[in-house]
Protein backbone atom coordinates (compact mmCIF):
# COMPACT_ATOMS: atom_id res chain seq x y z
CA UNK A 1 113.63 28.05 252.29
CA UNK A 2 117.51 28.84 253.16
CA UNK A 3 119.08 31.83 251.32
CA UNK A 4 122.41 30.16 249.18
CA UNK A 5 125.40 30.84 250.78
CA UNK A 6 127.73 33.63 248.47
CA UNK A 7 131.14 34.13 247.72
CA UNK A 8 131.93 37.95 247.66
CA UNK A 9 133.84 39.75 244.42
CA UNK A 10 136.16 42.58 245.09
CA UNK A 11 135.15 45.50 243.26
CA UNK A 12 138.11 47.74 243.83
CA UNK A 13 137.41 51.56 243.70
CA UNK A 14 134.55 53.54 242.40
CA UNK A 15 135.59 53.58 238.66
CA UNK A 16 136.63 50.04 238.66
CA UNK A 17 133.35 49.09 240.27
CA UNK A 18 131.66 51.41 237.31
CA UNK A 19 133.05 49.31 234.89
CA UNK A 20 132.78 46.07 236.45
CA UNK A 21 129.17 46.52 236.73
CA UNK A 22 128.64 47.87 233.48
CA UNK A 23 130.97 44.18 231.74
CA UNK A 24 128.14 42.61 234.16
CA UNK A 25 130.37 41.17 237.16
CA UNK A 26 128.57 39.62 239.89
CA UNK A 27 128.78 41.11 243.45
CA UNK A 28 129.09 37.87 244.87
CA UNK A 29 129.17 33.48 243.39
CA UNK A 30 127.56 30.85 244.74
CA UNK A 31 130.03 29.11 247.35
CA UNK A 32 129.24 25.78 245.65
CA UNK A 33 131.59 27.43 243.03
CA UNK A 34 134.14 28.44 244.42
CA UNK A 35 134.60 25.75 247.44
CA UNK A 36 136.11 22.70 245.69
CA UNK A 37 138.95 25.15 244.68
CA UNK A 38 139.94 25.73 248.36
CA UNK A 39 143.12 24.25 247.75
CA UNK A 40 144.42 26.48 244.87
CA UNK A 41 143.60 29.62 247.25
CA UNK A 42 145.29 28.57 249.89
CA UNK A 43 148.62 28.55 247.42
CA UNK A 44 147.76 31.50 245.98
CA UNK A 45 146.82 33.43 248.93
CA UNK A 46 147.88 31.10 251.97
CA UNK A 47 144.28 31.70 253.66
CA UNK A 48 141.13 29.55 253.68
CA UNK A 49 137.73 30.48 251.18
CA UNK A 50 136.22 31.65 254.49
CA UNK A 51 139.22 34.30 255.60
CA UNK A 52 138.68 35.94 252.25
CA UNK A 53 135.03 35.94 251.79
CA UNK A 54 135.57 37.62 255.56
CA UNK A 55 138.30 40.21 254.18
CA UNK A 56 135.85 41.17 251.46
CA UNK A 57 136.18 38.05 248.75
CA UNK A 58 138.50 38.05 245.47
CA UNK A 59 138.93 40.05 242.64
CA UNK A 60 137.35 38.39 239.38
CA UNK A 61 140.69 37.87 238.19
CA UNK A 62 141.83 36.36 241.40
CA UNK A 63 138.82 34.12 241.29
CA UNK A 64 139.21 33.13 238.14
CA UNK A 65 142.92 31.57 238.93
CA UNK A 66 141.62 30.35 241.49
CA UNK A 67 138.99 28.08 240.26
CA UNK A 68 141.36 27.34 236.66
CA UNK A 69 143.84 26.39 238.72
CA UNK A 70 146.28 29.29 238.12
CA UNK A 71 148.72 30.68 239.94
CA UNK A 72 149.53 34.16 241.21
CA UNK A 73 151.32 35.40 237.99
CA UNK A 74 148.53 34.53 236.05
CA UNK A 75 146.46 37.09 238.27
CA UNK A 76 149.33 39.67 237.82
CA UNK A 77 149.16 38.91 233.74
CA UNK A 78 145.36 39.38 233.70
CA UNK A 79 142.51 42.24 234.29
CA UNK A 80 139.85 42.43 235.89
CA UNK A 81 137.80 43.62 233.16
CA UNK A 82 139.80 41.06 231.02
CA UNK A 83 138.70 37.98 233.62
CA UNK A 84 135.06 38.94 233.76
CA UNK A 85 134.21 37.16 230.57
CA UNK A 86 135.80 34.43 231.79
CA UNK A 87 134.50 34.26 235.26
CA UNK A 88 130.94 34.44 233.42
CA UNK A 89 131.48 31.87 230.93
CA UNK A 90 132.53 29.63 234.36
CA UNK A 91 129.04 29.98 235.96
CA UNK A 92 127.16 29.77 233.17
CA UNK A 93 125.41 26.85 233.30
């Protein structure tokens, strides 16, 4: 059996992690989820799915735009802690 490939979420630091963890944000999403939204990162970050899973992956709120669709300023509107919910509510099945 093959392990699913993942899709890492940034954490920031120590405290943001803290309270990331404790809103329940995953480490990492399946890449099924994020893939078919490699066009809206490339706009909002001008590198492919697989350059950012290798610099580390996106922040929930970045990940979030990205697979809605939004742009940057979205990102810059929203927090992390505030896109969690959402980014759960996404991969819920």
């Amino acid at each position: 059996m093959t392990e699913e490939r993942r899709f890492p979420v940034l954490r920031g630091t120590q405290r943001e992690r803290d309270e990331l963890e404790r809103l329940g944000c995953p480490r990492s999403v399946p890449w099924a989820f994020v893939a078919p939204h490699e066009a809206q990162a490339l706009v909002n970050h001008d590198q492919t799915l697989e350059r950012l899973a290798q610099r580390g992956g996106l922040s929930p709120s970045e990940l979030v735009a990205v697979v809605r669709g939004e742009g940057l300023r979205v990102v810059l509107a929203r927090r992390d802690e505030d896109a969690v919910p959402i980014l759960l509510e996404l991969l819920a099945p």
